[in-house]
C-alpha atoms as a PDB file:
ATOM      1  CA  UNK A   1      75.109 -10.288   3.407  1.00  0.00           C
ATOM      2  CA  UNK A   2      72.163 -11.802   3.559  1.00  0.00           C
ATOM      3  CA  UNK A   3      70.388 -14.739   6.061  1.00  0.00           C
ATOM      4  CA  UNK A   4      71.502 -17.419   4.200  1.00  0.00           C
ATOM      5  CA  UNK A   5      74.833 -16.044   3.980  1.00  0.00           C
ATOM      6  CA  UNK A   6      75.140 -16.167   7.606  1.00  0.00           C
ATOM      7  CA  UNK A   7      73.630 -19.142   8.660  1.00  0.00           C
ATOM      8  CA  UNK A   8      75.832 -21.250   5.917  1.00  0.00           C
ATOM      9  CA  UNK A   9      78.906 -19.361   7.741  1.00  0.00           C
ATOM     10  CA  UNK A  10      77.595 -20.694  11.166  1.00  0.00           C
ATOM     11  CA  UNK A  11      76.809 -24.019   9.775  1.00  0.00           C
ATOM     12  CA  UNK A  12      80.398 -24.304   8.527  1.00  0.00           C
ATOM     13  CA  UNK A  13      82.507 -22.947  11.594  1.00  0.00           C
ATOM     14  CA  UNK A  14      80.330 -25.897  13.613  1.00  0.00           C
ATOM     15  CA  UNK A  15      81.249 -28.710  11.145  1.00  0.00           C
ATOM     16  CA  UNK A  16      84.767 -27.472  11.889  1.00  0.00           C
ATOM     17  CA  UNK A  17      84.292 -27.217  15.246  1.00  0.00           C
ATOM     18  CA  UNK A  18      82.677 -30.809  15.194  1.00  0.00           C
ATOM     19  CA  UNK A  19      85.338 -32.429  13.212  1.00  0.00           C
ATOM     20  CA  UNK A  20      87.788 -30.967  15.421  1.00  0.00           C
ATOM     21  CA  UNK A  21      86.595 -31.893  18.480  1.00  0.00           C
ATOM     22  CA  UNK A  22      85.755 -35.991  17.560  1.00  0.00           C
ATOM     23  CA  UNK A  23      89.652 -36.044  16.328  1.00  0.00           C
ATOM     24  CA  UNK A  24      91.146 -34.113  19.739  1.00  0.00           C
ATOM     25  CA  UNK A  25      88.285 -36.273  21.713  1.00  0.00           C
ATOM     26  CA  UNK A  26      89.837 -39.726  19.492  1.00  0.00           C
ATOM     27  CA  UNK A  27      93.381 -38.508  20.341  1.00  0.00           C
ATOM     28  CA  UNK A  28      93.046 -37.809  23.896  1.00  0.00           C
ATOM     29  CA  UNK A  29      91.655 -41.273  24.558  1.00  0.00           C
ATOM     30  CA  UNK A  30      94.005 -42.835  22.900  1.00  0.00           C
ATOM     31  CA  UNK A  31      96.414 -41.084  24.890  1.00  0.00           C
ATOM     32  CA  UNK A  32      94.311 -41.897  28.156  1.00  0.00           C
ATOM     33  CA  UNK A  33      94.202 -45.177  27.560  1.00  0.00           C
ATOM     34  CA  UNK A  34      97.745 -46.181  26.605  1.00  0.00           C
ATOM     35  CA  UNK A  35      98.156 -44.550  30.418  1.00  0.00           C
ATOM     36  CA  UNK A  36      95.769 -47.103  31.680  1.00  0.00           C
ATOM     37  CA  UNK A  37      97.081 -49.886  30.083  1.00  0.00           C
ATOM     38  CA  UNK A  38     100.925 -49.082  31.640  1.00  0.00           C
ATOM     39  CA  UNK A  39      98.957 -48.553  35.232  1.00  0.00           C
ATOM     40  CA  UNK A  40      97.397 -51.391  35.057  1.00  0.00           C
ATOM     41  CA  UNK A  41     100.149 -53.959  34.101  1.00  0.00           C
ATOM     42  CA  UNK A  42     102.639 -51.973  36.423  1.00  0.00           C
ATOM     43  CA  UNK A  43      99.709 -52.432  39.209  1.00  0.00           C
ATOM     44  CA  UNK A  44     100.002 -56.254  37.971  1.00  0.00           C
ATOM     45  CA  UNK A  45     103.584 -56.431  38.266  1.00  0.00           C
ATOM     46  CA  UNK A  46     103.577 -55.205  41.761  1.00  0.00           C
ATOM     47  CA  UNK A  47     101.055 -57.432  42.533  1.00  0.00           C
ATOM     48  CA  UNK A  48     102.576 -60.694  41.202  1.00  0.00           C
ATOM     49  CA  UNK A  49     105.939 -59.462  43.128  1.00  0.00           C
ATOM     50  CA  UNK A  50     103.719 -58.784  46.252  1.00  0.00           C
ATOM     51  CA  UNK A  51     102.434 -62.426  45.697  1.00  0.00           C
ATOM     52  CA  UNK A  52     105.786 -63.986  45.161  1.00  0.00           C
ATOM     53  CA  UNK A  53     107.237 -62.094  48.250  1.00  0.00           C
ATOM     54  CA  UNK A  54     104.419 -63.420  50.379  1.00  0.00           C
ATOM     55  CA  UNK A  55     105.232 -66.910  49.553  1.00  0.00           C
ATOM     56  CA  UNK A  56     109.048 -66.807  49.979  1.00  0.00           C
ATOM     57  CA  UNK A  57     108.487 -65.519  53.491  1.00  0.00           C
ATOM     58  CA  UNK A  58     105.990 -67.531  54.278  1.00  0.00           C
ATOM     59  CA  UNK A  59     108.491 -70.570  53.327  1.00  0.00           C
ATOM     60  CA  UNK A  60     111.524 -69.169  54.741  1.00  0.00           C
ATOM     61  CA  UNK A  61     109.323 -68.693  58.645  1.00  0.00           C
ATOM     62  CA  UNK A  62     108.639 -72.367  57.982  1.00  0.00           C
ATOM     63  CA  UNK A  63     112.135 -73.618  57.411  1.00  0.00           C
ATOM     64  CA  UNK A  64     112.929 -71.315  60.569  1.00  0.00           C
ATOM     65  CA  UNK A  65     110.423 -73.549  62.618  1.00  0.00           C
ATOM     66  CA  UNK A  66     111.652 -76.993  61.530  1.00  0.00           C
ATOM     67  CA  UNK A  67     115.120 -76.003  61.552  1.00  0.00           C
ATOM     68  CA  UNK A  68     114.432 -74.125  65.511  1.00  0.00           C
ATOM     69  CA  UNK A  69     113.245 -78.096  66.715  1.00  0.00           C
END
């Protein structure tokens, strides 16, 4: 076994190793942002609802006052 020998071996395992880690790193943002996207339009959801709530209440206090004259 010579230097050469070894150093190839090295040079191989950290292709590997490279390779490995840009498709696990691809994979896991994927993942992460397929999350984000659901939190975000379930954060828009609630908002919109929040929004449309507002509104209904705020129409429903005013039809209270004119219908309280």
């Amino acid at each position: 076994m010579s230097l050469r020998d070894t150093a190839k071996g090295i040079a191989i395992r950290a292709g590997v190793l490279t390779v490995g880690g840009v498709v696990v790193g691809a994979w896991l943002f994927s993942v992460a942002a397929k999350a984000a996207s659901g939190l975000v339009k379930t954060f828009a959801a609630l908002f919109l609802l929040a929004v449309g709530a507002g509104v209904a209440t705020w129409e429903v206090k005013k039809v209270q006052r004119r219908l309280a004259l």
